[in-house]
N, C-alpha and C. Protein backbone atom coordinates (compact mmCIF):
# COMPACT_ATOMS: atom_id res chain seq x y z
N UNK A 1 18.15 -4.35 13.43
CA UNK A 1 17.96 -4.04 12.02
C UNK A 1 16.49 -4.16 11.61
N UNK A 2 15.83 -5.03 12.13
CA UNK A 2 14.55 -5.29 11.96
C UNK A 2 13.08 -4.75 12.46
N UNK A 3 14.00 -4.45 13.66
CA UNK A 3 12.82 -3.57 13.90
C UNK A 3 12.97 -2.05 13.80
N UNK A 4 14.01 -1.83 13.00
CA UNK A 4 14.29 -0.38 12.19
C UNK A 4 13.34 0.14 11.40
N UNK A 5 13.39 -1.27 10.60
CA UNK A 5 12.86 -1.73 9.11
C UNK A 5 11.05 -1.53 9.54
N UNK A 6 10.97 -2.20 10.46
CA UNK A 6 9.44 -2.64 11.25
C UNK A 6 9.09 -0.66 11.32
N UNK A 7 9.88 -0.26 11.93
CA UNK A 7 9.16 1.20 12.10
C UNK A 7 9.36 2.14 11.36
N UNK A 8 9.89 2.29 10.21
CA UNK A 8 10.03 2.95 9.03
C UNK A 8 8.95 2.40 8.43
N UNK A 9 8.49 1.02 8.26
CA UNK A 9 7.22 0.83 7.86
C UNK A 9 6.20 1.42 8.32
N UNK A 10 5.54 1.23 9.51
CA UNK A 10 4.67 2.27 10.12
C UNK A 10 4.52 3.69 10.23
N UNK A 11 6.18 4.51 9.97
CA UNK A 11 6.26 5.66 9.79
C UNK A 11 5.89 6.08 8.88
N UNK A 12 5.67 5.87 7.66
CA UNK A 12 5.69 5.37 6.03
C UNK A 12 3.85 5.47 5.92
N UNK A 13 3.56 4.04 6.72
CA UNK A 13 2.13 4.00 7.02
C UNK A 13 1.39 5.17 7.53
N UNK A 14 1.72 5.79 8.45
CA UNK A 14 0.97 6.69 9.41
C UNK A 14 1.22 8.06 8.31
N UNK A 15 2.30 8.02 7.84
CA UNK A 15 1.97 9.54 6.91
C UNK A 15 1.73 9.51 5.64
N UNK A 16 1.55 8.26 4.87
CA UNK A 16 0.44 7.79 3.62
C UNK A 16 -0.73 8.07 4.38
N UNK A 17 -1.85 7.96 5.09
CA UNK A 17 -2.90 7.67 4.90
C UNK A 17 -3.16 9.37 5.50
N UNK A 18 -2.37 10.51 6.03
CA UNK A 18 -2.49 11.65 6.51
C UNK A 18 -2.62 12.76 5.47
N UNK A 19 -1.46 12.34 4.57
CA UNK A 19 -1.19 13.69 3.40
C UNK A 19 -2.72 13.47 2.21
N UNK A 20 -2.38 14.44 1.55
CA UNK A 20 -3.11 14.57 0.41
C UNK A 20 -2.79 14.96 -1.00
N UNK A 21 -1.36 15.31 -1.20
CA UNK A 21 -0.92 15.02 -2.29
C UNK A 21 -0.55 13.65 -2.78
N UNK A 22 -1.15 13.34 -4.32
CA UNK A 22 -0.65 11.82 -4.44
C UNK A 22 0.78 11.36 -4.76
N UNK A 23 1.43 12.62 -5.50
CA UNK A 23 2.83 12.47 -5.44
C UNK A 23 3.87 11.92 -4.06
N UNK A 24 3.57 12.42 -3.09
CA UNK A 24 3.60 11.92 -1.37
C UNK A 24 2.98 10.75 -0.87
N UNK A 25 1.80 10.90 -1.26
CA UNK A 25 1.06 9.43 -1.25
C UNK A 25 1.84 8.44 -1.51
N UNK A 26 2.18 8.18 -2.91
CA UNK A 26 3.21 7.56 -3.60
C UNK A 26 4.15 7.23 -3.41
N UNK A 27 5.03 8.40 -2.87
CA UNK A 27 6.26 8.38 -2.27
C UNK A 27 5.94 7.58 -1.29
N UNK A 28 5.53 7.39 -0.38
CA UNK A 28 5.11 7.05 1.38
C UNK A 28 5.00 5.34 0.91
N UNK A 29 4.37 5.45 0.40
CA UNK A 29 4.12 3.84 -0.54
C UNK A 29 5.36 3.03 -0.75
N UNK A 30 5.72 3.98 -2.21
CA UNK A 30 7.11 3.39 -1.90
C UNK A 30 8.80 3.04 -1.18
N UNK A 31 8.80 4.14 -0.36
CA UNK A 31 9.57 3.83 0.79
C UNK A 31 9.00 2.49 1.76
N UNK A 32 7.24 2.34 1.62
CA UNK A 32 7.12 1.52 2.61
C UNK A 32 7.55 -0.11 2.01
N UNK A 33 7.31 0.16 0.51
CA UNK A 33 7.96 -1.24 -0.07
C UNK A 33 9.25 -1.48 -0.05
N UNK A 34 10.15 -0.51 -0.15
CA UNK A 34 11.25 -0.57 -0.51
C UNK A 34 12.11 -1.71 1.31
N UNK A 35 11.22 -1.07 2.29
CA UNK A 35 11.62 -1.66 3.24
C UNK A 35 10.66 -3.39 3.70
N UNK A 36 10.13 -3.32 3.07
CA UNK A 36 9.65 -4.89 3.02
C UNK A 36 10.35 -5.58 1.98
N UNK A 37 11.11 -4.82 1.47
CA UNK A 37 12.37 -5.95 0.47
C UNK A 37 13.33 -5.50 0.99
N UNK A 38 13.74 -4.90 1.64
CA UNK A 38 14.86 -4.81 2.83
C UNK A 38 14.88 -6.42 4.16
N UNK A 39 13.75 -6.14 4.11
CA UNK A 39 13.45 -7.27 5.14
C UNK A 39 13.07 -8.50 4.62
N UNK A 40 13.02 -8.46 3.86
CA UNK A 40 13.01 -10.17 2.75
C UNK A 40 14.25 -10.30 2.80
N UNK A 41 15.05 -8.92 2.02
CA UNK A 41 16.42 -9.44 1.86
C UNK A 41 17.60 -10.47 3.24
N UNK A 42 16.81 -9.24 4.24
CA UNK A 42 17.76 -9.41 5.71
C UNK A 42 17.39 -10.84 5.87
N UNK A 43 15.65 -11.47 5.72
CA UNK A 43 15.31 -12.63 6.20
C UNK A 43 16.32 -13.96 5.44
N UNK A 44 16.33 -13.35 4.14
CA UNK A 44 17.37 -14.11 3.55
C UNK A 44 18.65 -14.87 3.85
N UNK A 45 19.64 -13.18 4.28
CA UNK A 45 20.76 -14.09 4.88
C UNK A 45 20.71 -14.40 5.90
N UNK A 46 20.03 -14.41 6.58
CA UNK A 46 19.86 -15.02 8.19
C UNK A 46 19.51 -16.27 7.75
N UNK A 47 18.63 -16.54 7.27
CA UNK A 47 18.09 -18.49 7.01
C UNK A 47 19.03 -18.61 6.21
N UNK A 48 19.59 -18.14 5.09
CA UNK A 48 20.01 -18.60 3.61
C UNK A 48 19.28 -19.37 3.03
N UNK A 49 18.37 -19.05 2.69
CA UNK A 49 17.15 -19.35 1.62
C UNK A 49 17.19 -18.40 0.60
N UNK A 50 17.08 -18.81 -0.40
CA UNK A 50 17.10 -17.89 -1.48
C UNK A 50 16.24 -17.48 -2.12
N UNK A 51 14.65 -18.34 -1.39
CA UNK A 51 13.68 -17.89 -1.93
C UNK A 51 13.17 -16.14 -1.61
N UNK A 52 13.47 -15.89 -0.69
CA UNK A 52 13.13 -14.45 0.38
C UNK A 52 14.08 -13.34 -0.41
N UNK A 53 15.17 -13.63 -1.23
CA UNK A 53 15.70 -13.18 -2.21
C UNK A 53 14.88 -12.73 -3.32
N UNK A 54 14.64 -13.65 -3.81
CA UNK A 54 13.51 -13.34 -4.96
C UNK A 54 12.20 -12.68 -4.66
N UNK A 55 11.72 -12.77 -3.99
CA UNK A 55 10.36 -12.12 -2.92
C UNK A 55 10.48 -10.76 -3.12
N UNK A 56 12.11 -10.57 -2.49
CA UNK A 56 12.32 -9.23 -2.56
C UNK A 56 12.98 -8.27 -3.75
N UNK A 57 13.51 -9.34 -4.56
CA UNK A 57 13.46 -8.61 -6.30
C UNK A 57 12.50 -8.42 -6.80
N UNK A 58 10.96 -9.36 -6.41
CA UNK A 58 10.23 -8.55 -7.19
C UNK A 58 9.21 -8.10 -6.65
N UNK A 59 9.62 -8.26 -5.64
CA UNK A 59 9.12 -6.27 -4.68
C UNK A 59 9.46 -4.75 -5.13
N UNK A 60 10.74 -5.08 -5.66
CA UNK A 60 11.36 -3.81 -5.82
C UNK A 60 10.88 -3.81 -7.21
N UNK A 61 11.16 -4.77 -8.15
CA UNK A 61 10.70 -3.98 -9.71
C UNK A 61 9.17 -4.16 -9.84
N UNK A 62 8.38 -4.50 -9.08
CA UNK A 62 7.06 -4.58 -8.70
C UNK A 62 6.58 -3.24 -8.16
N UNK A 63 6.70 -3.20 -7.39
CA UNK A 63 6.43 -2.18 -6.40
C UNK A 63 7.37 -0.63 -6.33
N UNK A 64 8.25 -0.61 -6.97
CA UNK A 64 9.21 0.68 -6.85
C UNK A 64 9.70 0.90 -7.87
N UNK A 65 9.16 0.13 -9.10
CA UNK A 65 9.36 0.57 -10.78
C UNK A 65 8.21 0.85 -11.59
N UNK A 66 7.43 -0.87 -11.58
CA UNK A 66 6.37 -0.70 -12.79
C UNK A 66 4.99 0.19 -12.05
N UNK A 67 4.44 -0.44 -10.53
CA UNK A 67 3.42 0.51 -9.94
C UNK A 67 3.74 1.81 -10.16
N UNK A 68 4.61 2.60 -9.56
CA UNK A 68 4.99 3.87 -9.82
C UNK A 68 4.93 4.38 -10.82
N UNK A 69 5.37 3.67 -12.16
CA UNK A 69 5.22 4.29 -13.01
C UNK A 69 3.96 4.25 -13.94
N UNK A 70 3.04 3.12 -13.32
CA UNK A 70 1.23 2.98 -13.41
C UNK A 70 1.06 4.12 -12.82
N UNK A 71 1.39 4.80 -11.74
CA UNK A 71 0.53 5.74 -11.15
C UNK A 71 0.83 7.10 -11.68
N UNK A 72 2.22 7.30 -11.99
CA UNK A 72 2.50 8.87 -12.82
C UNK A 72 1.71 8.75 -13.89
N UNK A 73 1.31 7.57 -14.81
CA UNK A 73 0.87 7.85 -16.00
C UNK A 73 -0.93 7.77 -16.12
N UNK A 74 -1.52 7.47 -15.09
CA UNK A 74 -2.78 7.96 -14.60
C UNK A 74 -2.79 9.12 -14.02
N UNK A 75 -1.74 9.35 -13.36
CA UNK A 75 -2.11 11.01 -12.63
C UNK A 75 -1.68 12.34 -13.81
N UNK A 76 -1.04 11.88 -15.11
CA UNK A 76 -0.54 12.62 -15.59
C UNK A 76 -1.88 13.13 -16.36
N UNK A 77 -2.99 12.12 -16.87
CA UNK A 77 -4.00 12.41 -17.47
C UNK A 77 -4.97 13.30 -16.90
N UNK A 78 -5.12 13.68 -16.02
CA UNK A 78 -5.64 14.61 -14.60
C UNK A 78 -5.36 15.47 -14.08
N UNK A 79 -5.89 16.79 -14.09
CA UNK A 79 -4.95 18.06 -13.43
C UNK A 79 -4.99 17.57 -11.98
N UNK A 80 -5.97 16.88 -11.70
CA UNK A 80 -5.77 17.03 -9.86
C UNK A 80 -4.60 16.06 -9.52
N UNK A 81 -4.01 16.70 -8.91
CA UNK A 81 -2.79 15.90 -8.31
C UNK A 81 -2.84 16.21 -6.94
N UNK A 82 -4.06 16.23 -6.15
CA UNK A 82 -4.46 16.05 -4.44
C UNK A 82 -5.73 15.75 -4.69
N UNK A 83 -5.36 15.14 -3.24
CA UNK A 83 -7.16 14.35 -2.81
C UNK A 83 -7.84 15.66 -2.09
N UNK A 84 -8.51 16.25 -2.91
CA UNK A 84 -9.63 17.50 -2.53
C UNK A 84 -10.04 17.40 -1.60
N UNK A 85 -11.50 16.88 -1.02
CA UNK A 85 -11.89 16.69 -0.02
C UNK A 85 -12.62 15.02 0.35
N UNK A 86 -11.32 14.73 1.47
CA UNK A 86 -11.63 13.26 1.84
C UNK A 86 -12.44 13.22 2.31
N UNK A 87 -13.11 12.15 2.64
CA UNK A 87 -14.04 11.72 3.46
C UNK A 87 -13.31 11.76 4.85
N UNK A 88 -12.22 11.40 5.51
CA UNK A 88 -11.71 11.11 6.66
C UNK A 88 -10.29 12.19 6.63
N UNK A 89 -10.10 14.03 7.41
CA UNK A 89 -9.64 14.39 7.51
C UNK A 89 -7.78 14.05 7.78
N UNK A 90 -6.79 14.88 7.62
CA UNK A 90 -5.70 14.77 7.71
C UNK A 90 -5.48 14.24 9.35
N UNK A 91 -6.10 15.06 10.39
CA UNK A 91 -5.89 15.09 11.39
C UNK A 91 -6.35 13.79 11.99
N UNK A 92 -7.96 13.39 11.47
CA UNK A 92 -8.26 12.20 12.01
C UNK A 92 -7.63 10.94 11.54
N UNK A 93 -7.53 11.26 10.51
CA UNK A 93 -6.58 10.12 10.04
C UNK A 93 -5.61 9.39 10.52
N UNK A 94 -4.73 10.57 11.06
CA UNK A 94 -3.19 10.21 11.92
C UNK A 94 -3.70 9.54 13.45
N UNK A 95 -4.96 10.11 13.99
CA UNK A 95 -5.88 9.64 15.29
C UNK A 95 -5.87 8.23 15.04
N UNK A 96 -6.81 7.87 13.92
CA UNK A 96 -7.00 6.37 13.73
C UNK A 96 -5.90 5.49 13.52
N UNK A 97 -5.19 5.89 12.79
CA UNK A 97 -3.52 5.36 12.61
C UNK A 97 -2.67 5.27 13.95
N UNK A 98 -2.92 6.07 15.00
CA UNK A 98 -2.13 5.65 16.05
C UNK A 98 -2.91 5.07 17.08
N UNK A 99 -4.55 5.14 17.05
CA UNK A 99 -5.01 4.05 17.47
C UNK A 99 -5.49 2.16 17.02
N UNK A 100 -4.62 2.58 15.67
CA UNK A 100 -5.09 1.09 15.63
C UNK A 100 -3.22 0.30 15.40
N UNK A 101 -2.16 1.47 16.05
CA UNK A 101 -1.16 0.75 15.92
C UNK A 101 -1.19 0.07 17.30
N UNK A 102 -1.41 1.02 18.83
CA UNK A 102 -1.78 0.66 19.95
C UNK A 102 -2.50 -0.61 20.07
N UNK A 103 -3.99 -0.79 19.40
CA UNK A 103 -4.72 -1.49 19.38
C UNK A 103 -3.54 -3.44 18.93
N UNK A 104 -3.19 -2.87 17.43
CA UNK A 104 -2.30 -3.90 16.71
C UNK A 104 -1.68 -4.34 18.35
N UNK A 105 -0.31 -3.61 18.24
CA UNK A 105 0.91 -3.62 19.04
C UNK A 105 0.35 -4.42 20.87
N UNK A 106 -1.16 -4.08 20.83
CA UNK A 106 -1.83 -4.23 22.23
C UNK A 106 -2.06 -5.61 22.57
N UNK A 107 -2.78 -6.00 21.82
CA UNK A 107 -3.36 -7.56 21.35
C UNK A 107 -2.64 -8.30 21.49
N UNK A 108 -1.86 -7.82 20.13
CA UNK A 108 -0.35 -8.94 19.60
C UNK A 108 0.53 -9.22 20.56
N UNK A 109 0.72 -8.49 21.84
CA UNK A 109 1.73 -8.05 22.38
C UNK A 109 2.25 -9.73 22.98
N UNK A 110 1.95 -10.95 23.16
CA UNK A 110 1.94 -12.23 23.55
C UNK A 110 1.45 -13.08 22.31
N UNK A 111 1.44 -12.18 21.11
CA UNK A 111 1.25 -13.24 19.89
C UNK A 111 1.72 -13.37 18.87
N UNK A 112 2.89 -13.62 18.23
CA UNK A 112 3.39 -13.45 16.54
C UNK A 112 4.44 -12.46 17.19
N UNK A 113 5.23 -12.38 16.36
CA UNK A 113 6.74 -10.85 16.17
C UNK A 113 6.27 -9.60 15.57
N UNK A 114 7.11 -8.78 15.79
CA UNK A 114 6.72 -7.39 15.35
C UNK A 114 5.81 -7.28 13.58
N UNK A 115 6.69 -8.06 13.02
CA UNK A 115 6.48 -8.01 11.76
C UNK A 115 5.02 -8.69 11.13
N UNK A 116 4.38 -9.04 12.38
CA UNK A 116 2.66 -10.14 12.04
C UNK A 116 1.92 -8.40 12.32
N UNK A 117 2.69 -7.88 13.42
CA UNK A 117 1.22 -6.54 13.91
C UNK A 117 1.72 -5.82 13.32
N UNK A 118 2.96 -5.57 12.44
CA UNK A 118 3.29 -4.24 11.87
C UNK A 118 2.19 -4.53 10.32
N UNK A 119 2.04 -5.99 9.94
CA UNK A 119 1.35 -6.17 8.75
C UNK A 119 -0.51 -5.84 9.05
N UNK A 120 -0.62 -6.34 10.17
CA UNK A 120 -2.07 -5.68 10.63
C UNK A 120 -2.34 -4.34 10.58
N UNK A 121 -1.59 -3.53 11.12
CA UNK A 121 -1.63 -2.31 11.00
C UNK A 121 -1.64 -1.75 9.72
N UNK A 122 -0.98 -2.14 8.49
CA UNK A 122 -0.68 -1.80 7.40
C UNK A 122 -2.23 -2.05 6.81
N UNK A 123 -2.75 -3.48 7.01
CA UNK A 123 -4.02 -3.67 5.93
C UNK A 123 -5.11 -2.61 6.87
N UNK A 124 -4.80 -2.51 8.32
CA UNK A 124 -5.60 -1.12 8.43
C UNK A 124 -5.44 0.13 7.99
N UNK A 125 -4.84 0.64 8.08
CA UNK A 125 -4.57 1.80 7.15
C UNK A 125 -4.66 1.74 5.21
N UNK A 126 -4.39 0.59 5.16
CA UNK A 126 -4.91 0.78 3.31
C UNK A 126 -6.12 0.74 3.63
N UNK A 127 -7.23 -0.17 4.92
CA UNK A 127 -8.41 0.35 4.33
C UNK A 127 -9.13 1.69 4.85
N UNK A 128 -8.70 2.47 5.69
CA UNK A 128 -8.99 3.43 5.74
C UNK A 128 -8.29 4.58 4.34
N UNK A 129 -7.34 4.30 4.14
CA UNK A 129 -7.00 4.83 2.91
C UNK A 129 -8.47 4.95 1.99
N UNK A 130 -8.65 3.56 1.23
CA UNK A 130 -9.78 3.37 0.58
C UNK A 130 -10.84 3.85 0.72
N UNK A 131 -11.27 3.56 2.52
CA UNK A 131 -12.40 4.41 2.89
C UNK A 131 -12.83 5.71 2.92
N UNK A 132 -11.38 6.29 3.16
CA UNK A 132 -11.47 7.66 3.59
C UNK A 132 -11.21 8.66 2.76
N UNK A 133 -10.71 8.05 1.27
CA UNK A 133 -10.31 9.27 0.46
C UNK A 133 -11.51 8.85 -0.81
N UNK A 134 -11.62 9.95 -1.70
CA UNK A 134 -12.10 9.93 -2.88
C UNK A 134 -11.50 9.70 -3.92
N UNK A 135 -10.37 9.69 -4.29
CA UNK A 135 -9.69 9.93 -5.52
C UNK A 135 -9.55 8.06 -6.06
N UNK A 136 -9.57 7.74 -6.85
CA UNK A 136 -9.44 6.84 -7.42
C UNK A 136 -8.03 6.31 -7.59
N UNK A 137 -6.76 6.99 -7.82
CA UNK A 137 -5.83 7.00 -7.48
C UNK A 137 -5.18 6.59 -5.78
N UNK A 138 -5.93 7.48 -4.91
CA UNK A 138 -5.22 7.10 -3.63
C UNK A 138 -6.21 5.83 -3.60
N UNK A 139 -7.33 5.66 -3.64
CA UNK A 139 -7.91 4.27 -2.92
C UNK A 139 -6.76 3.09 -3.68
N UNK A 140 -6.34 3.37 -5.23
CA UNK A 140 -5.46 2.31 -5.44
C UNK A 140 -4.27 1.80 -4.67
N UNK A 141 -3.73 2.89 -4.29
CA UNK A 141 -2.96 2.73 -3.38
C UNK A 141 -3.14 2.68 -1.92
N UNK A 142 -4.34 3.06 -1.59
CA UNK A 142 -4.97 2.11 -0.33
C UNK A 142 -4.81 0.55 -0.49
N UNK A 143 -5.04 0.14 -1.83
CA UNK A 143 -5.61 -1.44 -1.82
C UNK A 143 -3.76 -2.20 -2.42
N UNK A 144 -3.11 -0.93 -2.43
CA UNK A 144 -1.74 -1.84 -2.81
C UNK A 144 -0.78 -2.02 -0.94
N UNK A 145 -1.26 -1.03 -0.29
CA UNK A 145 -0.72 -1.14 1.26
C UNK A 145 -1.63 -2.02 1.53
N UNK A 146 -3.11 -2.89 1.76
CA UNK A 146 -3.32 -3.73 2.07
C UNK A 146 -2.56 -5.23 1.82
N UNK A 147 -2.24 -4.85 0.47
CA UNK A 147 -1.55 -5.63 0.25
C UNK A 147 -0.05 -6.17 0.82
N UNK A 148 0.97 -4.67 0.86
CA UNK A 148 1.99 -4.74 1.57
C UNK A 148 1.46 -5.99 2.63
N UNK A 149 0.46 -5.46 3.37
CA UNK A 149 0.11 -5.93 4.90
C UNK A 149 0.15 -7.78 4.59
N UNK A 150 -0.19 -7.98 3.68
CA UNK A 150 -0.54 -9.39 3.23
C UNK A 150 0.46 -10.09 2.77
N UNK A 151 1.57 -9.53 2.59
CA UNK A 151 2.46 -10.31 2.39
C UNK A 151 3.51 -9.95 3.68
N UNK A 152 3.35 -9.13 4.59
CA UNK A 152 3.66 -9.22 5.59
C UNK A 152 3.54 -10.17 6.74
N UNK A 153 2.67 -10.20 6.42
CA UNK A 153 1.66 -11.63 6.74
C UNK A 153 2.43 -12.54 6.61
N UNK A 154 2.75 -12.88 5.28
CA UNK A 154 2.74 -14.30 4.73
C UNK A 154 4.60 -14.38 4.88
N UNK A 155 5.43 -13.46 5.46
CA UNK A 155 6.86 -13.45 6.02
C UNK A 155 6.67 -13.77 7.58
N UNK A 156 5.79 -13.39 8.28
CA UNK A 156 5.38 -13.68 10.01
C UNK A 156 5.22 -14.78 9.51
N UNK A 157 4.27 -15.21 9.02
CA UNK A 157 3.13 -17.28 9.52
C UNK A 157 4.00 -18.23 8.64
N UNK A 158 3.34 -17.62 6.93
CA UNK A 158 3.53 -18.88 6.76
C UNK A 158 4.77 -18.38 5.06
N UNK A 159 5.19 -19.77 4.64
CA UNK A 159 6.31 -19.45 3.67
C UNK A 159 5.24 -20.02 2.50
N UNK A 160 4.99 -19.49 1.71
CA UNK A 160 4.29 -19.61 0.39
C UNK A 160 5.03 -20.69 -0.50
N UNK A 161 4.88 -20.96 -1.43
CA UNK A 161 6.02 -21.31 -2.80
C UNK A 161 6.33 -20.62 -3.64
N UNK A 162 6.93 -20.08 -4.14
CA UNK A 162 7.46 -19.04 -5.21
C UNK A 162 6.54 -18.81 -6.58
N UNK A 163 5.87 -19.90 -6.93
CA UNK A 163 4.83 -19.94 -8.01
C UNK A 163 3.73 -18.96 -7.13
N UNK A 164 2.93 -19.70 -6.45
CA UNK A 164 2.06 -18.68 -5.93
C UNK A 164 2.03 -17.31 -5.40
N UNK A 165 3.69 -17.23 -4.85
CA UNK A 165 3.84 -15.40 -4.70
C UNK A 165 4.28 -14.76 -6.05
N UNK A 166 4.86 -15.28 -7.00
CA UNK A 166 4.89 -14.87 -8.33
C UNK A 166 3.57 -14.40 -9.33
N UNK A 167 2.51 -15.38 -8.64
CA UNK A 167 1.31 -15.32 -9.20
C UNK A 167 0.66 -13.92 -8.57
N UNK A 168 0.64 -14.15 -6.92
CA UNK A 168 -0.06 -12.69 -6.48
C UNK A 168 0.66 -11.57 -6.92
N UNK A 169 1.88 -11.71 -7.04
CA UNK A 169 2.42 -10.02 -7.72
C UNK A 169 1.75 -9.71 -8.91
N UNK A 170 1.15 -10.95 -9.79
CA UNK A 170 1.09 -10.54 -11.24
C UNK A 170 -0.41 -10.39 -10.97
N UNK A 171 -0.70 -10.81 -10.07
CA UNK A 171 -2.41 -10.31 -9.99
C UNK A 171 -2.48 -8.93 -9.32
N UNK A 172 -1.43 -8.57 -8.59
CA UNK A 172 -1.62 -6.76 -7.82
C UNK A 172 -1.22 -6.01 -9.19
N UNK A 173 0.04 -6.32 -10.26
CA UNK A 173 0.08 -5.33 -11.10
C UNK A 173 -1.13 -5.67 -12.31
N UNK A 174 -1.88 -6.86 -12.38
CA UNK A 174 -2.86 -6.33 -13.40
C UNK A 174 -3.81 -5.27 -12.73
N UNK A 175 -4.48 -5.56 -11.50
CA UNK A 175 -5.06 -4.57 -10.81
C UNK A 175 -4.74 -3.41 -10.52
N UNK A 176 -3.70 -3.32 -10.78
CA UNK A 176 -3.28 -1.73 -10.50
C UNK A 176 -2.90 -1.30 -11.73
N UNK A 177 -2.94 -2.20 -12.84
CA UNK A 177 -3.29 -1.56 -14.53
C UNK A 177 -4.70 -1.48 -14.74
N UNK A 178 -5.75 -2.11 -14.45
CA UNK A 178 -7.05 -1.71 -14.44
C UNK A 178 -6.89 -0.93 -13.45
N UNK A 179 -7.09 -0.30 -12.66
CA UNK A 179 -7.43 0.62 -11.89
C UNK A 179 -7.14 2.28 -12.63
N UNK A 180 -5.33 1.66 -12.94
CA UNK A 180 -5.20 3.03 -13.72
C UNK A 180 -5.83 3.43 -14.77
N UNK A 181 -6.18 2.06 -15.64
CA UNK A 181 -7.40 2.54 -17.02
C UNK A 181 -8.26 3.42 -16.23
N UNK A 182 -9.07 2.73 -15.37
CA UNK A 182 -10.19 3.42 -14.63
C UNK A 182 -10.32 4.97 -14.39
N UNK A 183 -9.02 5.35 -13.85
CA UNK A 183 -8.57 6.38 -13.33
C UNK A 183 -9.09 7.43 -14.82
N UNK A 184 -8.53 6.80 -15.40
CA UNK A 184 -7.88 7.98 -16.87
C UNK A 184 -9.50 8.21 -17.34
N UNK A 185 -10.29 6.83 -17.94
CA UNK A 185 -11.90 7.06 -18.02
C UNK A 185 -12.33 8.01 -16.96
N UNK A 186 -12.73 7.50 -16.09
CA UNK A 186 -13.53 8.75 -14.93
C UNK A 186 -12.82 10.28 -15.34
N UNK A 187 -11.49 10.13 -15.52
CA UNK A 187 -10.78 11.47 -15.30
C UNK A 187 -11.36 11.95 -16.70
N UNK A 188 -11.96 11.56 -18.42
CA UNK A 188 -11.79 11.66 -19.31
C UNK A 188 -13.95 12.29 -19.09
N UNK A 189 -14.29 11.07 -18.17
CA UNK A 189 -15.84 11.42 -18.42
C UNK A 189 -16.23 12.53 -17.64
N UNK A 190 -15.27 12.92 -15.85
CA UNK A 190 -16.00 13.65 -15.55
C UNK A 190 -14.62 15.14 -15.20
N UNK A 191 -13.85 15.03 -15.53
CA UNK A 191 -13.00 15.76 -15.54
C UNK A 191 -12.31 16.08 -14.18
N UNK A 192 -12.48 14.81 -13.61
CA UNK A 192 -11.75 14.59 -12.44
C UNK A 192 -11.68 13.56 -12.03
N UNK A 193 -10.63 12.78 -10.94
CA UNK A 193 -10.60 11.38 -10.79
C UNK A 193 -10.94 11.00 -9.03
N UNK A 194 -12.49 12.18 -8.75
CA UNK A 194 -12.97 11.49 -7.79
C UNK A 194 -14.16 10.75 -8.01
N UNK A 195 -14.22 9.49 -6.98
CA UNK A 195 -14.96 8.25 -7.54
C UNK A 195 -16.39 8.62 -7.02
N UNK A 196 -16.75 9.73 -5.79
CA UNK A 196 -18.02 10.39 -5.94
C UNK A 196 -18.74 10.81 -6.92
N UNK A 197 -18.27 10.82 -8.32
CA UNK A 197 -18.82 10.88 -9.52
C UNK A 197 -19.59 9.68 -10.22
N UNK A 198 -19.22 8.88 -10.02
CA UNK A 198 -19.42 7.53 -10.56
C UNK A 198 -20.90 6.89 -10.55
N UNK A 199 -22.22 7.97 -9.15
CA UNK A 199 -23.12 7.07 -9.00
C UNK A 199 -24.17 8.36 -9.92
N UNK A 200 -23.33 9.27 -11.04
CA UNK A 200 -23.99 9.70 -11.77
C UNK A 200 -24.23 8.87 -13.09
N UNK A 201 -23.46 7.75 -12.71
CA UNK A 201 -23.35 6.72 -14.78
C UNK A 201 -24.72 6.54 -14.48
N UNK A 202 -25.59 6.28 -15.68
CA UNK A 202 -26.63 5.67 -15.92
C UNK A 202 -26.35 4.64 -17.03
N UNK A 203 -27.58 3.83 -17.61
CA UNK A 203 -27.57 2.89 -18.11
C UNK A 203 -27.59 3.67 -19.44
């Protein structure tokens, strides 16, 4: 079951950081959350802890309600609804993505469970996300799959307390409410929401 879950994540991963529509983008995103609260849930009844329960409720209205609906309402302010021209092509993209799952999967292979290198892989690809696209929109969602990766993380090593993972959710959705302000300004000053515009602000 888990390592179903483990490669629907990466599948998820490898064709977020390839496409260029953000609607897909998005989508790819959230299928990839939807299965990291799949796997909270599963971790759940296996221990019966009920904290990994909650983890994964508010994964889902976190991540597959209020983000989503941060991101339609920044992209709605914007005719562009694709990342024009990335910095890091469709094709290379999927290159780097299956060399740094190898790389992950290579290393790890005598260290941690699937679910420590499936989270490595993930904060690689959000930052090539970030790196590689322009749009202000996808880098947000570059920096919300790093995140995935980080709490992927924190299901492999170590068990948090519920205050402090309560706290990081509420710090990814203020950031991904500033971001979307951001989005809508740039989109309002330069009539588009790529961030190659930005080193025209002056004082």
């Amino acid at each position: 079951m888990i390592e179903i879950l483990i490669a629907s994540i990466l599948m998820m991963g490898i064709f977020t950081v390839g496409v260029r529509r953000i609607r897909m983008i998005k989508l790819g995103y959230m299928l990839q959350s939807l299965c990291i609260s799949f796997i909270c849930i599963y971790l759940g009844m296996k221990s019966g802890d009920f904290h990994y329960f909650i983890v994964g409720g508010l994964t889902i209205v976190a991540k597959l309600i209020f983000i989503p609906y941060v991101i339609d309402k920044a992209s709605a302010k914007s005719n562009q609804n694709r990342e024009m021209q990335p910095y890091i092509t469709g094709f290379w993209s999927y290159i780097f993505a299956g060399i740094s799952i190898a790389i992950s999967f290579g290393i790890l292979r005598n260290f941690g469970n699937d679910i420590l290198k499936a989270a490595i892989v993930l904060m690689v690809i959000g930052a090539m996300i970030i790196v590689g696209k322009k749009n202000v929109i996808t880098q947000m969602i570059g920096f919300l799959t790093m995140e995935n990766g980080f709490v992927l993380i924190q299901l492999a090593l170590v068990k948090m307390s519920l205050l402090i993972e309560a706290g990081i959710m509420l710090e990814v959705l203020i950031l991904s409410g500033i971001m979307s302000m951001m989005s809508i300004y740039i989109s309002k000053e330069f009539n588009t929401q790529d961030t190659d515009h930005l080193i025209n602000l002056k004082e």
